[in-house]
Protein backbone atom coordinates (compact mmCIF):
# COMPACT_ATOMS: atom_id res chain seq x y z
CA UNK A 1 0.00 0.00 0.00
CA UNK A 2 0.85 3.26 -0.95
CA UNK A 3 -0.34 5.89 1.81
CA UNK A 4 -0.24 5.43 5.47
CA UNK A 5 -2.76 4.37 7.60
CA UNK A 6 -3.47 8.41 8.66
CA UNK A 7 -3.72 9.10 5.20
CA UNK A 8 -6.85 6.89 4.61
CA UNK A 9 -8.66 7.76 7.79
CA UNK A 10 -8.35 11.44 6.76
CA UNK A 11 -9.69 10.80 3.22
CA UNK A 12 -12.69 8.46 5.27
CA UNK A 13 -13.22 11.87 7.34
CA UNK A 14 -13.39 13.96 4.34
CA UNK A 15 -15.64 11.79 2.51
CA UNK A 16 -18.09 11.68 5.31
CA UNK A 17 -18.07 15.20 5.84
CA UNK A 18 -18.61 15.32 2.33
CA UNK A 19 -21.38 13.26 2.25
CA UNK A 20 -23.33 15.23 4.43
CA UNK A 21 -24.48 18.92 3.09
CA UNK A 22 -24.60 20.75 6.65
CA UNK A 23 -21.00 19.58 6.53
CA UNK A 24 -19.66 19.77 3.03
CA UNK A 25 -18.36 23.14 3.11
CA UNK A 26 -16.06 21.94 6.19
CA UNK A 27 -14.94 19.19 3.51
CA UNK A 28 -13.88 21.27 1.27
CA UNK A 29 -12.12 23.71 3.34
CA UNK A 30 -10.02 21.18 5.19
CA UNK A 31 -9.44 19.24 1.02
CA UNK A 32 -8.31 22.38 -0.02
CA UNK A 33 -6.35 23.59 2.78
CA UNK A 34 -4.56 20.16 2.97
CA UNK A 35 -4.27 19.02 -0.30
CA UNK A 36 -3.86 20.64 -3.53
CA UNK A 37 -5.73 19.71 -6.85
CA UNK A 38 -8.21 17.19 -5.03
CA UNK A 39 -11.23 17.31 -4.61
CA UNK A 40 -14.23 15.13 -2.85
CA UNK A 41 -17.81 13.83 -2.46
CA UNK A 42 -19.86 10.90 -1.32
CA UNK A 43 -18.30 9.02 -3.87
CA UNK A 44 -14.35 9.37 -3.53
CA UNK A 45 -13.69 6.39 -1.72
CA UNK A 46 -15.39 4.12 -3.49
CA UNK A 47 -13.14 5.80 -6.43
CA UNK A 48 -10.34 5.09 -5.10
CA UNK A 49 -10.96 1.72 -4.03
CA UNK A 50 -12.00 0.74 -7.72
CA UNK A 51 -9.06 2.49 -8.99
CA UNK A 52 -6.48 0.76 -6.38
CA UNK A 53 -8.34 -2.67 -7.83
CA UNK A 54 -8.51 -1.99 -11.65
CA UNK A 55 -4.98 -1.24 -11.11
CA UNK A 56 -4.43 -4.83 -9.35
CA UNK A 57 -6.06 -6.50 -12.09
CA UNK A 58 -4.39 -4.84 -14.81
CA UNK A 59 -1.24 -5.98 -13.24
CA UNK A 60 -2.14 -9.34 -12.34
CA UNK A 61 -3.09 -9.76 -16.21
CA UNK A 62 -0.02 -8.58 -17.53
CA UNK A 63 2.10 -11.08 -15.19
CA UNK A 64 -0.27 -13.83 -15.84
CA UNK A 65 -0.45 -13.35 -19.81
CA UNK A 66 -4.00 -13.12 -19.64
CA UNK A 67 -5.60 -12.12 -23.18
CA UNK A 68 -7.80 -8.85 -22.99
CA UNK A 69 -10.52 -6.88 -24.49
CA UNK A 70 -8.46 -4.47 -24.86
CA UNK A 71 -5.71 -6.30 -27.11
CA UNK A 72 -6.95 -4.71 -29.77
CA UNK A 73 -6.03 -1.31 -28.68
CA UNK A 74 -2.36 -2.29 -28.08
């Protein structure tokens, strides 16, 4: 894994304050303030969780030789 265990609970704090529109402003703020160029909703982690994966599997395919869709594009 990439970023440290702080790093994800802060991202699961922003995304719930995010998530919540009395709070959302206080999302952005603290995104802003804390990290440039990124920005988040309800949605982010989820995101990121299907990017970390699709990244896994594209991986595991290349290792394993695994033919893809996407062949064609190569």
């Amino acid at each position: 894994m990439v970023h440290s265990a702080q790093h994800l609970e802060d991202l699961k704090e922003l995304v719930k304050l995010a998530s919540n529109p009395e709070t959302l402003d206080t999302a952005k703020v603290k995104c802003i303030s804390k990290y440039e160029g990124v920005f988040v909703n309800e949605k982010t982690l989820d995101c990121t969780r299907m990017a970390a994966a699709a990244a896994i599997d594209l991986v595991e395919g290349i290792v394993k030789g695994v033919s893809s869709k996407f062949n064609d594009l190569i």
